[in-house]
PDB file of N, CA and C in Angstrom:
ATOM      1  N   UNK A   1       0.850  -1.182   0.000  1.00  0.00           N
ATOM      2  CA  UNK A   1       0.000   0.000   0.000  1.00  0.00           C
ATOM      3  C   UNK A   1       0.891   1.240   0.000  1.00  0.00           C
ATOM      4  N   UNK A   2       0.644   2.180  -0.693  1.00  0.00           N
ATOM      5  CA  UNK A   2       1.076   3.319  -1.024  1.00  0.00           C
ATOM      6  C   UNK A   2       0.331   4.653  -0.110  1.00  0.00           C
ATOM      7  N   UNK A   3       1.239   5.300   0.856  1.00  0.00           N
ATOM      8  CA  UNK A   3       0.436   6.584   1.388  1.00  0.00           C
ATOM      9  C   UNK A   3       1.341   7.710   1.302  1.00  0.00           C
ATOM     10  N   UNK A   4       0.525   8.876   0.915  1.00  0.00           N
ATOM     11  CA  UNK A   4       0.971   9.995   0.561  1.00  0.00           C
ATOM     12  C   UNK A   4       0.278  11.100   1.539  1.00  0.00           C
ATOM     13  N   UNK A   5       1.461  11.730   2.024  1.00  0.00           N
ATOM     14  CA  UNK A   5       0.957  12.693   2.437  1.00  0.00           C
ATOM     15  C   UNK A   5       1.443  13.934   2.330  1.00  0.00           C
ATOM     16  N   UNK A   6       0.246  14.994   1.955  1.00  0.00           N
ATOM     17  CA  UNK A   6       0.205  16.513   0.751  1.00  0.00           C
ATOM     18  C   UNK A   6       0.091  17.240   2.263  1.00  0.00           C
ATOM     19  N   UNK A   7       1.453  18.567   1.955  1.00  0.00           N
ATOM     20  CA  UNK A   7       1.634  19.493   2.988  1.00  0.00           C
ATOM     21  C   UNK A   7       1.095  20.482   2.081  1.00  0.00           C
ATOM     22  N   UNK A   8      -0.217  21.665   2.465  1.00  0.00           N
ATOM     23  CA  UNK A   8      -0.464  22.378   1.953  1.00  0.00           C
ATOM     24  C   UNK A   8      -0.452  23.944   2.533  1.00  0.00           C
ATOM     25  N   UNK A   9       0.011  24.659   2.258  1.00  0.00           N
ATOM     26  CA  UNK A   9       0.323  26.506   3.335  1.00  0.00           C
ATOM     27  C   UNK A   9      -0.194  27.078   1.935  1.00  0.00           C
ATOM     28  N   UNK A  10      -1.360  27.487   2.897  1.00  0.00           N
ATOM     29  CA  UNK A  10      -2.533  28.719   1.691  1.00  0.00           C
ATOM     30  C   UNK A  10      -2.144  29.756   2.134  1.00  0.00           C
ATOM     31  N   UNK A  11      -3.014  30.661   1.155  1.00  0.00           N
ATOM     32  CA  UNK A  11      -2.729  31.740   1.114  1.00  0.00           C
ATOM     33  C   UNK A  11      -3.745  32.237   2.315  1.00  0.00           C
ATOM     34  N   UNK A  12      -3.413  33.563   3.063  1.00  0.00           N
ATOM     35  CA  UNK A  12      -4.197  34.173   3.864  1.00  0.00           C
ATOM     36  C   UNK A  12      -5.544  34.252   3.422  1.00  0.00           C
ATOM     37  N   UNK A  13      -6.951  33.850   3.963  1.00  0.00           N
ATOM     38  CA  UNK A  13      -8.037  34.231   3.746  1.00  0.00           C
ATOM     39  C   UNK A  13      -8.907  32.749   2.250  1.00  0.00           C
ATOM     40  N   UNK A  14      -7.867  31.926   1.832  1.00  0.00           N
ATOM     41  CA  UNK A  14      -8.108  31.350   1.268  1.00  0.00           C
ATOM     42  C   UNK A  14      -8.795  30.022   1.746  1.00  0.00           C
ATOM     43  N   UNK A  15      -8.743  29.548   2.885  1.00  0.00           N
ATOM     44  CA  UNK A  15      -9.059  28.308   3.595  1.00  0.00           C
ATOM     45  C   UNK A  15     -10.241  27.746   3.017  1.00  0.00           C
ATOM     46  N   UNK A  16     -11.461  28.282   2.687  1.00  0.00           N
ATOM     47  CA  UNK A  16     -12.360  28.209   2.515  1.00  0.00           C
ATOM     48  C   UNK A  16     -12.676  27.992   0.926  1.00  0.00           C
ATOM     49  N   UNK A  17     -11.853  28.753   0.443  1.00  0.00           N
ATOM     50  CA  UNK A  17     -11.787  27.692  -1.475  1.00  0.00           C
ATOM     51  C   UNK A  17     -11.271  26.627  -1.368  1.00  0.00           C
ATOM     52  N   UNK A  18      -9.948  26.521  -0.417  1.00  0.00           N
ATOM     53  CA  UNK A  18      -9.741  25.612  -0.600  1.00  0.00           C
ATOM     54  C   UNK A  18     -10.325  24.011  -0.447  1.00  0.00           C
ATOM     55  N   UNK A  19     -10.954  23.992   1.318  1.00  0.00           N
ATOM     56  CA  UNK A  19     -11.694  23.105   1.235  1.00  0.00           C
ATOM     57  C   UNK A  19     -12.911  23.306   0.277  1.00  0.00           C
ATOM     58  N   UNK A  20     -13.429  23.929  -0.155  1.00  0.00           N
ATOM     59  CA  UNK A  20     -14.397  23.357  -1.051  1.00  0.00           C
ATOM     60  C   UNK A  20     -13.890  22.876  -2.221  1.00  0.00           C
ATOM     61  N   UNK A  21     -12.710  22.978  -3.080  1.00  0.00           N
ATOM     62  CA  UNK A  21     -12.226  22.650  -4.091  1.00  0.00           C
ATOM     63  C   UNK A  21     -11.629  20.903  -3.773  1.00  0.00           C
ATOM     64  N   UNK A  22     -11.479  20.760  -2.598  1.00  0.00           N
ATOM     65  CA  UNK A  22     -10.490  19.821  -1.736  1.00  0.00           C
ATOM     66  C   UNK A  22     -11.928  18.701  -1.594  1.00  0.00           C
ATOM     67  N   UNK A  23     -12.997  19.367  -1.435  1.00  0.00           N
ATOM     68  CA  UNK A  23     -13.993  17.863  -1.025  1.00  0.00           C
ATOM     69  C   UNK A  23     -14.720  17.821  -2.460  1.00  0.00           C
ATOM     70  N   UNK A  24     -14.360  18.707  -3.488  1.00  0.00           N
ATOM     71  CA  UNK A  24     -15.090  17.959  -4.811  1.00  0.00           C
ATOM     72  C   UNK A  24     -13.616  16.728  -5.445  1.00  0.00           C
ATOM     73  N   UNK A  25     -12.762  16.975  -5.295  1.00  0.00           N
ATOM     74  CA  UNK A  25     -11.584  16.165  -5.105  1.00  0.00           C
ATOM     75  C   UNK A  25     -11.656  15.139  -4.409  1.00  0.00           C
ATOM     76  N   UNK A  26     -11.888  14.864  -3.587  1.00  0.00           N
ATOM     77  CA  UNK A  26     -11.975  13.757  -2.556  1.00  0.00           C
ATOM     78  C   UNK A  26     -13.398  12.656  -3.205  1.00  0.00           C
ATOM     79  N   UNK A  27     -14.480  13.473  -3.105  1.00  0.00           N
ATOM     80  CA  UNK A  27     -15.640  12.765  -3.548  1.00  0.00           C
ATOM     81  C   UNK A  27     -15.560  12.109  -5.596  1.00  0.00           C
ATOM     82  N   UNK A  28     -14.658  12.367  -5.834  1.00  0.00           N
ATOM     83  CA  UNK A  28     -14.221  11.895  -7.274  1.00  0.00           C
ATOM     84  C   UNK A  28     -13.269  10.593  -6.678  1.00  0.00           C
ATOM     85  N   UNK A  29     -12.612  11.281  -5.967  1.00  0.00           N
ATOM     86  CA  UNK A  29     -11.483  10.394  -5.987  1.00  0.00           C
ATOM     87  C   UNK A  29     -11.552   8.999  -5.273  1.00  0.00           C
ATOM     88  N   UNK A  30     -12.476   9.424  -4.229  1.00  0.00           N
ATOM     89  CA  UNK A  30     -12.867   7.842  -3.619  1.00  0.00           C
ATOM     90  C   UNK A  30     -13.535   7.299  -4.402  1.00  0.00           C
ATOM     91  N   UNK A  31     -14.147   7.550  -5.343  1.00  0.00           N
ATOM     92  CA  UNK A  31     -14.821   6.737  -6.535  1.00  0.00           C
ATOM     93  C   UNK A  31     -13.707   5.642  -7.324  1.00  0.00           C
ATOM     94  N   UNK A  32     -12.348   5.685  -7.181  1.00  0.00           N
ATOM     95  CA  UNK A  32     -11.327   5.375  -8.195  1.00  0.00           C
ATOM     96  C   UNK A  32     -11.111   3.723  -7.549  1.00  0.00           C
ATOM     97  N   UNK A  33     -11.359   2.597  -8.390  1.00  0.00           N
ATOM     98  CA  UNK A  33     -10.382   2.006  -7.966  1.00  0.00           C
ATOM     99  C   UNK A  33      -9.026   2.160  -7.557  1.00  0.00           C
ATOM    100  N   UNK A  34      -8.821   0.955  -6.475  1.00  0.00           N
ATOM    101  CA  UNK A  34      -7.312   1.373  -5.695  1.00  0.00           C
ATOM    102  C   UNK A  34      -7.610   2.272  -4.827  1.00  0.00           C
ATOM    103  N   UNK A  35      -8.531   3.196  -4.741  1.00  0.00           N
ATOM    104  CA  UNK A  35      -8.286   4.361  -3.340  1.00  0.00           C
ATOM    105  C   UNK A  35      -8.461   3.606  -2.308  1.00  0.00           C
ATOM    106  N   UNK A  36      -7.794   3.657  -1.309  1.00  0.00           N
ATOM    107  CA  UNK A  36      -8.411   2.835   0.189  1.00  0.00           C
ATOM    108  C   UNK A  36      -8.828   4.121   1.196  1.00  0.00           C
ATOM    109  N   UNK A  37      -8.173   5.654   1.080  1.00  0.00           N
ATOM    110  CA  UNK A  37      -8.618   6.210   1.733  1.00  0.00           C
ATOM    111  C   UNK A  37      -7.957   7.640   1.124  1.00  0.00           C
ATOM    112  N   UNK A  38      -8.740   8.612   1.463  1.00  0.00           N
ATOM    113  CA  UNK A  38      -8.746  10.216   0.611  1.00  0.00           C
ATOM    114  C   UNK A  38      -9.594  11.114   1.807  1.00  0.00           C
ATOM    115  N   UNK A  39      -8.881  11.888   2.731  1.00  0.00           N
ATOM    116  CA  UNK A  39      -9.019  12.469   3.597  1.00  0.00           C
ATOM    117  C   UNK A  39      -8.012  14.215   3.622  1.00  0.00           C
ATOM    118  N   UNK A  40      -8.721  14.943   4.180  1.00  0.00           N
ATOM    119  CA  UNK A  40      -7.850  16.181   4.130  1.00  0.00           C
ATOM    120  C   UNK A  40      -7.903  16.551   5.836  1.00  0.00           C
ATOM    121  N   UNK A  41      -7.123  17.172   6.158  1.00  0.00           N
ATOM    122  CA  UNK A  41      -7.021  17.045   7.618  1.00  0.00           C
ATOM    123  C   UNK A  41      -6.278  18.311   7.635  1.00  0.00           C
ATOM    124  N   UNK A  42      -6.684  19.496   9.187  1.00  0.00           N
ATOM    125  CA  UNK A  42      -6.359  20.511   9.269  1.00  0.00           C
ATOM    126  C   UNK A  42      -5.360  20.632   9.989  1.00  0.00           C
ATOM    127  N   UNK A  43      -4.086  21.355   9.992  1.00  0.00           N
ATOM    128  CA  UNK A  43      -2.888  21.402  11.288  1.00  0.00           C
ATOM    129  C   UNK A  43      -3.677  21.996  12.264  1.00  0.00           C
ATOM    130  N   UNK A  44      -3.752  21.531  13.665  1.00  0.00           N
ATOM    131  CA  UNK A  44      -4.592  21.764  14.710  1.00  0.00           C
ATOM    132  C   UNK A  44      -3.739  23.186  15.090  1.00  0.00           C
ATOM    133  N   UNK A  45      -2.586  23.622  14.984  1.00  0.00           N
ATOM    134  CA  UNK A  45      -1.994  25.204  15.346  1.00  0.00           C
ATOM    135  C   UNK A  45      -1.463  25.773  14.598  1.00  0.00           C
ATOM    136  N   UNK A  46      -1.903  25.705  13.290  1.00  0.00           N
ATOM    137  CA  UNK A  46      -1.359  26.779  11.923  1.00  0.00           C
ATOM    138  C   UNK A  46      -3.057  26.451  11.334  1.00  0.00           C
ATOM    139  N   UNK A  47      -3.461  28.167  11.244  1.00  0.00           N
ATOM    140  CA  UNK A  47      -4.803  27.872  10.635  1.00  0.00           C
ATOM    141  C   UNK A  47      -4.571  27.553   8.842  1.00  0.00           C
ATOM    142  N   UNK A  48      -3.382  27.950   8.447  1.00  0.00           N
ATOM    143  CA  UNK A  48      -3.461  27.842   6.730  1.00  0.00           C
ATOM    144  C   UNK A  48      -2.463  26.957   6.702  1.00  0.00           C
ATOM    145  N   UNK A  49      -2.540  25.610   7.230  1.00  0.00           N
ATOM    146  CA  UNK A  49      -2.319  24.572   7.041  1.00  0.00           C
ATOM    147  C   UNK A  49      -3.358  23.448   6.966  1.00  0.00           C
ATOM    148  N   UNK A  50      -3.206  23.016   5.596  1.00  0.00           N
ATOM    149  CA  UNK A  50      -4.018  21.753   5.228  1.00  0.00           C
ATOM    150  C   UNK A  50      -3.159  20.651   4.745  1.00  0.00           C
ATOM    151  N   UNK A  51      -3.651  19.343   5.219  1.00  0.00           N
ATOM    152  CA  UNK A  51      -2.610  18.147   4.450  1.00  0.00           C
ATOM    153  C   UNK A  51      -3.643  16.857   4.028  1.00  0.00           C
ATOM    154  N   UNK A  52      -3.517  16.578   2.797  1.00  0.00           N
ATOM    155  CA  UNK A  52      -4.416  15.609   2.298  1.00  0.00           C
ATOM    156  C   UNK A  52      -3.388  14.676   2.731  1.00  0.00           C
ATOM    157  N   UNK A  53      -4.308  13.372   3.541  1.00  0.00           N
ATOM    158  CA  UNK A  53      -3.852  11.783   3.927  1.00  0.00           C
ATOM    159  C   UNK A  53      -4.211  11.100   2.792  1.00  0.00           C
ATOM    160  N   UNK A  54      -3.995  10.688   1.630  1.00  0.00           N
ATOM    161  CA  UNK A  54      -4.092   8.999   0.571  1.00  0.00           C
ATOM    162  C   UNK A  54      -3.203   7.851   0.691  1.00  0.00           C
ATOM    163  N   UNK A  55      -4.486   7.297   0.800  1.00  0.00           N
ATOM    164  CA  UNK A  55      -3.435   5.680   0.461  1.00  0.00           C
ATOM    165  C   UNK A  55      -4.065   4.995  -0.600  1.00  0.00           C
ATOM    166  N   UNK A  56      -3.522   4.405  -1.368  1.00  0.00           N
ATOM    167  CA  UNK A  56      -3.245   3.787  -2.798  1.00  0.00           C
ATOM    168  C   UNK A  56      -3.054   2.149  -2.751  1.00  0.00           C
ATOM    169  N   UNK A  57      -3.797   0.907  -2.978  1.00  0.00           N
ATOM    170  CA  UNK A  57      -3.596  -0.303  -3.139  1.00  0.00           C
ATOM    171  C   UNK A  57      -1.604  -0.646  -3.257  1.00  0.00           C
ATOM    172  N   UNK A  58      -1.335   0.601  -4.564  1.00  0.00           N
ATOM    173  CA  UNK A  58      -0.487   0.286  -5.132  1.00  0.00           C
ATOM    174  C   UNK A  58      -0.023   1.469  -5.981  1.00  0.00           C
ATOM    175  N   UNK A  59       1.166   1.450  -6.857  1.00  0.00           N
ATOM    176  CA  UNK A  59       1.962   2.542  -7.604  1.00  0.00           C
ATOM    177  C   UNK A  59       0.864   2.392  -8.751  1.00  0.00           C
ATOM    178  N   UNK A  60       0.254   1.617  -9.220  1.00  0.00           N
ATOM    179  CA  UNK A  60      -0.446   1.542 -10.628  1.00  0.00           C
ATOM    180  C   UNK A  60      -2.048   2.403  -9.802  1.00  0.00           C
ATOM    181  N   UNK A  61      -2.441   2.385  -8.816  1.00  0.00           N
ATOM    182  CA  UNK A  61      -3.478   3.149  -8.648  1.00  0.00           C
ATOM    183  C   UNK A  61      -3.384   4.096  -8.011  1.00  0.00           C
ATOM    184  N   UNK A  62      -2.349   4.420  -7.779  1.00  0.00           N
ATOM    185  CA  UNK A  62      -1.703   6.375  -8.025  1.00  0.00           C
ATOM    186  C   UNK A  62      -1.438   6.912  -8.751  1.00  0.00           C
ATOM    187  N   UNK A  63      -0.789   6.322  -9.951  1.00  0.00           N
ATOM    188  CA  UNK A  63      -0.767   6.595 -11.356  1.00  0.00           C
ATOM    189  C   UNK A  63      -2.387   6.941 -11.965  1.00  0.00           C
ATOM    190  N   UNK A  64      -3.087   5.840 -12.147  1.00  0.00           N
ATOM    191  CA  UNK A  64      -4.540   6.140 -12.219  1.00  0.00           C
ATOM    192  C   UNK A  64      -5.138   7.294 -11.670  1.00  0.00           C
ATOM    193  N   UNK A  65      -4.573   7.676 -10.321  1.00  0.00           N
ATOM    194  CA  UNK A  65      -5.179   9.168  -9.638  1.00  0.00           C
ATOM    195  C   UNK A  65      -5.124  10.148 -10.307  1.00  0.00           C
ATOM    196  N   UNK A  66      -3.213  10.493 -10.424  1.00  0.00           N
ATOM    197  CA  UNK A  66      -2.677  11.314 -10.906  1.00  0.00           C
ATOM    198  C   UNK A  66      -2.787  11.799 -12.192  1.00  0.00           C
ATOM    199  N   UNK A  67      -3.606  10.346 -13.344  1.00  0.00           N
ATOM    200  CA  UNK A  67      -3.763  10.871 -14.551  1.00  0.00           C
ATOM    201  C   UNK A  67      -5.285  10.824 -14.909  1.00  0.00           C
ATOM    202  N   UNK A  68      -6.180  11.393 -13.563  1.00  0.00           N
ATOM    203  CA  UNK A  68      -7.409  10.831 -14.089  1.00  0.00           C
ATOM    204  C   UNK A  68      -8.105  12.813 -14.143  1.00  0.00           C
ATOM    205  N   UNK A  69      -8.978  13.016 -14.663  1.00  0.00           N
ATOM    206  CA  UNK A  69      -9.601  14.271 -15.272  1.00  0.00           C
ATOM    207  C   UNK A  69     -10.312  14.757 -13.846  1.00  0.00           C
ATOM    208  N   UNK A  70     -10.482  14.920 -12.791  1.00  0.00           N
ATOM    209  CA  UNK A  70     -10.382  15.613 -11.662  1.00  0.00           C
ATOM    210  C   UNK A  70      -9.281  16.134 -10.961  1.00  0.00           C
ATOM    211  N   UNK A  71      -7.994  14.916 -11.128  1.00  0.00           N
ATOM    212  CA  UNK A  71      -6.860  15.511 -10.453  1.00  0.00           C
ATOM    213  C   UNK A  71      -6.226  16.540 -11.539  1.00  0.00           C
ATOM    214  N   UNK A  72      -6.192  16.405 -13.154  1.00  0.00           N
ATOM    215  CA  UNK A  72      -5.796  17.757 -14.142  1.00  0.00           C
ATOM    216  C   UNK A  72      -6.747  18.444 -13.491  1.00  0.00           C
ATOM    217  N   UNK A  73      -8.180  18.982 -13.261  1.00  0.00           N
ATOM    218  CA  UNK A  73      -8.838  20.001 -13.279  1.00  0.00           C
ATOM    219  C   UNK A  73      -8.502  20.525 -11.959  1.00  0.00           C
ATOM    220  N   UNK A  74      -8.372  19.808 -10.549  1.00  0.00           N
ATOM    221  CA  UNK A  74      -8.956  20.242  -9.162  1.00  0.00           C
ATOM    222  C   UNK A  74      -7.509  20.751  -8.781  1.00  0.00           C
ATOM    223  N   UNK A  75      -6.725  20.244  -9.257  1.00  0.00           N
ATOM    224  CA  UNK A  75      -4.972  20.208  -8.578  1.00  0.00           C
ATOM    225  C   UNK A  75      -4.071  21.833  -8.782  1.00  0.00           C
ATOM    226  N   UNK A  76      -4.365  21.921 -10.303  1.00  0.00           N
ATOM    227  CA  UNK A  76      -4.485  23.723 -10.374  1.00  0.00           C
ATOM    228  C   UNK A  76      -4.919  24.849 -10.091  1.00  0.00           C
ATOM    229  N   UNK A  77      -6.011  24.088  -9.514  1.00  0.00           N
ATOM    230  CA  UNK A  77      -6.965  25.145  -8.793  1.00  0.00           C
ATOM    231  C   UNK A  77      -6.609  25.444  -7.477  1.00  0.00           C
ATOM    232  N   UNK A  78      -6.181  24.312  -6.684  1.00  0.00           N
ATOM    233  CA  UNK A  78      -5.962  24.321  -5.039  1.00  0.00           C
ATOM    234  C   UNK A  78      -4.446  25.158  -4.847  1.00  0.00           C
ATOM    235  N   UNK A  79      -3.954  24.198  -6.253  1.00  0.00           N
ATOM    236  CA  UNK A  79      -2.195  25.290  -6.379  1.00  0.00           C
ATOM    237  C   UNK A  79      -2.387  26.629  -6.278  1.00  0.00           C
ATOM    238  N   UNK A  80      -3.394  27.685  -7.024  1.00  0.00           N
ATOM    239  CA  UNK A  80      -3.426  28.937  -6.844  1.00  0.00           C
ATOM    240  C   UNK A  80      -3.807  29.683  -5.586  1.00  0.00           C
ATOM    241  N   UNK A  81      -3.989  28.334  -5.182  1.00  0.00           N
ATOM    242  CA  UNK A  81      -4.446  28.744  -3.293  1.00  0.00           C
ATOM    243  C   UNK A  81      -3.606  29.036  -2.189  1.00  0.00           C
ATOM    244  N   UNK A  82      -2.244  28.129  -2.987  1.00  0.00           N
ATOM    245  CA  UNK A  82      -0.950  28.225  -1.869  1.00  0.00           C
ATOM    246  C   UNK A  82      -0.189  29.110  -2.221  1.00  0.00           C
ATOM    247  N   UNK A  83       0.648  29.277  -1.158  1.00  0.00           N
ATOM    248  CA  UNK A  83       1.591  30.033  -0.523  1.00  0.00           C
ATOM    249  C   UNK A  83       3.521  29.357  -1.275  1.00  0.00           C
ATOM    250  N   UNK A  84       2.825  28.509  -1.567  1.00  0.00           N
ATOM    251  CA  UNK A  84       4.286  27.674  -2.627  1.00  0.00           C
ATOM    252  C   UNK A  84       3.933  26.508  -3.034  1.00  0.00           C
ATOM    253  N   UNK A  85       4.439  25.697  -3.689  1.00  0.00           N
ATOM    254  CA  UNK A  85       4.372  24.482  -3.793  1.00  0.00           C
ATOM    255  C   UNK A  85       3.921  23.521  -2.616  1.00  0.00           C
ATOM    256  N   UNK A  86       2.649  22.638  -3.010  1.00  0.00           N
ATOM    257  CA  UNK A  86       2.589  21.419  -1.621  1.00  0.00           C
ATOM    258  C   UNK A  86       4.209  20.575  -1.467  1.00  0.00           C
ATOM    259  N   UNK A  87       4.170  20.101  -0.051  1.00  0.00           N
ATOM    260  CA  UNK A  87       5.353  19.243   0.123  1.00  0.00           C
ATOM    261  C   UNK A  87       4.579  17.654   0.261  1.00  0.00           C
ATOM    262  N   UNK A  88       5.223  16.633  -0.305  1.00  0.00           N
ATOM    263  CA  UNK A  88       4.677  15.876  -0.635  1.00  0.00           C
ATOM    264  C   UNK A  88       5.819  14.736  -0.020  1.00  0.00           C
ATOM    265  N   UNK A  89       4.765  13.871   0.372  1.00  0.00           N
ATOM    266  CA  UNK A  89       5.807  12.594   1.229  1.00  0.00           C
ATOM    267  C   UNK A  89       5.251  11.325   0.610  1.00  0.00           C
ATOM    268  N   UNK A  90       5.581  10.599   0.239  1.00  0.00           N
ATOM    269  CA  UNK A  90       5.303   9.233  -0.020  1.00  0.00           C
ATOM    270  C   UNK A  90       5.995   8.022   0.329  1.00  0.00           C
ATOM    271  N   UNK A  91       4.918   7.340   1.197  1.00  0.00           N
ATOM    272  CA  UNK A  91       5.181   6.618   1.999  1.00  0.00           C
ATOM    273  C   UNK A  91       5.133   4.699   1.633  1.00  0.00           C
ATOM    274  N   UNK A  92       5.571   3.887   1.483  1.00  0.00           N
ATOM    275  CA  UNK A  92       5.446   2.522   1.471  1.00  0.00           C
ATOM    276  C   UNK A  92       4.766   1.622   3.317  1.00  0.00           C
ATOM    277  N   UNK A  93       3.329   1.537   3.584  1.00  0.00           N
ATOM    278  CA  UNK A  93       2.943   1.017   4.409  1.00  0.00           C
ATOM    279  C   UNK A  93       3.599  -0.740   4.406  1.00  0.00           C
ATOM    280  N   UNK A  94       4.045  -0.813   5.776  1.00  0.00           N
ATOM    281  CA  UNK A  94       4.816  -2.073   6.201  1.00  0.00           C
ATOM    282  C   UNK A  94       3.685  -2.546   7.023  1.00  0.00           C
ATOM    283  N   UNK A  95       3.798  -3.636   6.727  1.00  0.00           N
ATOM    284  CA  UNK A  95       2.432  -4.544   6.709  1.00  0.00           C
ATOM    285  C   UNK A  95       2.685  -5.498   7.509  1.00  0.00           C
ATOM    286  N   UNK A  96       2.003  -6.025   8.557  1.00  0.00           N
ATOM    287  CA  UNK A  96       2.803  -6.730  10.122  1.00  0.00           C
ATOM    288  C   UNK A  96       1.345  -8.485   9.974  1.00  0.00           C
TER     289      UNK A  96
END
Protein backbone atom coordinates (compact mmCIF):
# COMPACT_ATOMS: atom_id res chain seq x y z
CA UNK A 1 0.00 0.00 0.00
CA UNK A 2 1.08 3.32 -1.02
CA UNK A 3 0.44 6.58 1.39
CA UNK A 4 0.97 10.00 0.56
CA UNK A 5 0.96 12.69 2.44
CA UNK A 6 0.21 16.51 0.75
CA UNK A 7 1.63 19.49 2.99
CA UNK A 8 -0.46 22.38 1.95
CA UNK A 9 0.32 26.51 3.34
CA UNK A 10 -2.53 28.72 1.69
CA UNK A 11 -2.73 31.74 1.11
CA UNK A 12 -4.20 34.17 3.86
CA UNK A 13 -8.04 34.23 3.75
CA UNK A 14 -8.11 31.35 1.27
CA UNK A 15 -9.06 28.31 3.60
CA UNK A 16 -12.36 28.21 2.52
CA UNK A 17 -11.79 27.69 -1.47
CA UNK A 18 -9.74 25.61 -0.60
CA UNK A 19 -11.69 23.11 1.23
CA UNK A 20 -14.40 23.36 -1.05
CA UNK A 21 -12.23 22.65 -4.09
CA UNK A 22 -10.49 19.82 -1.74
CA UNK A 23 -13.99 17.86 -1.02
CA UNK A 24 -15.09 17.96 -4.81
CA UNK A 25 -11.58 16.17 -5.10
CA UNK A 26 -11.97 13.76 -2.56
CA UNK A 27 -15.64 12.77 -3.55
CA UNK A 28 -14.22 11.89 -7.27
CA UNK A 29 -11.48 10.39 -5.99
CA UNK A 30 -12.87 7.84 -3.62
CA UNK A 31 -14.82 6.74 -6.53
CA UNK A 32 -11.33 5.38 -8.19
CA UNK A 33 -10.38 2.01 -7.97
CA UNK A 34 -7.31 1.37 -5.69
CA UNK A 35 -8.29 4.36 -3.34
CA UNK A 36 -8.41 2.84 0.19
CA UNK A 37 -8.62 6.21 1.73
CA UNK A 38 -8.75 10.22 0.61
CA UNK A 39 -9.02 12.47 3.60
CA UNK A 40 -7.85 16.18 4.13
CA UNK A 41 -7.02 17.04 7.62
CA UNK A 42 -6.36 20.51 9.27
CA UNK A 43 -2.89 21.40 11.29
CA UNK A 44 -4.59 21.76 14.71
CA UNK A 45 -1.99 25.20 15.35
CA UNK A 46 -1.36 26.78 11.92
CA UNK A 47 -4.80 27.87 10.63
CA UNK A 48 -3.46 27.84 6.73
CA UNK A 49 -2.32 24.57 7.04
CA UNK A 50 -4.02 21.75 5.23
CA UNK A 51 -2.61 18.15 4.45
CA UNK A 52 -4.42 15.61 2.30
CA UNK A 53 -3.85 11.78 3.93
CA UNK A 54 -4.09 9.00 0.57
CA UNK A 55 -3.44 5.68 0.46
CA UNK A 56 -3.24 3.79 -2.80
CA UNK A 57 -3.60 -0.30 -3.14
CA UNK A 58 -0.49 0.29 -5.13
CA UNK A 59 1.96 2.54 -7.60
CA UNK A 60 -0.45 1.54 -10.63
CA UNK A 61 -3.48 3.15 -8.65
CA UNK A 62 -1.70 6.37 -8.03
CA UNK A 63 -0.77 6.60 -11.36
CA UNK A 64 -4.54 6.14 -12.22
CA UNK A 65 -5.18 9.17 -9.64
CA UNK A 66 -2.68 11.31 -10.91
CA UNK A 67 -3.76 10.87 -14.55
CA UNK A 68 -7.41 10.83 -14.09
CA UNK A 69 -9.60 14.27 -15.27
CA UNK A 70 -10.38 15.61 -11.66
CA UNK A 71 -6.86 15.51 -10.45
CA UNK A 72 -5.80 17.76 -14.14
CA UNK A 73 -8.84 20.00 -13.28
CA UNK A 74 -8.96 20.24 -9.16
CA UNK A 75 -4.97 20.21 -8.58
CA UNK A 76 -4.48 23.72 -10.37
CA UNK A 77 -6.97 25.15 -8.79
CA UNK A 78 -5.96 24.32 -5.04
CA UNK A 79 -2.20 25.29 -6.38
CA UNK A 80 -3.43 28.94 -6.84
CA UNK A 81 -4.45 28.74 -3.29
CA UNK A 82 -0.95 28.23 -1.87
CA UNK A 83 1.59 30.03 -0.52
CA UNK A 84 4.29 27.67 -2.63
CA UNK A 85 4.37 24.48 -3.79
CA UNK A 86 2.59 21.42 -1.62
CA UNK A 87 5.35 19.24 0.12
CA UNK A 88 4.68 15.88 -0.63
CA UNK A 89 5.81 12.59 1.23
CA UNK A 90 5.30 9.23 -0.02
CA UNK A 91 5.18 6.62 2.00
CA UNK A 92 5.45 2.52 1.47
CA UNK A 93 2.94 1.02 4.41
CA UNK A 94 4.82 -2.07 6.20
CA UNK A 95 2.43 -4.54 6.71
CA UNK A 96 2.80 -6.73 10.12
Amino acid sequence: MIVLISKNTLQEGKEQDFVRIAEKMAEETQKEDGCCFYRLAKDAEAENIYYFIEAYENNAALEVHRNSAHFQTYVPQLGGLRTKPSELTKCEVIEF
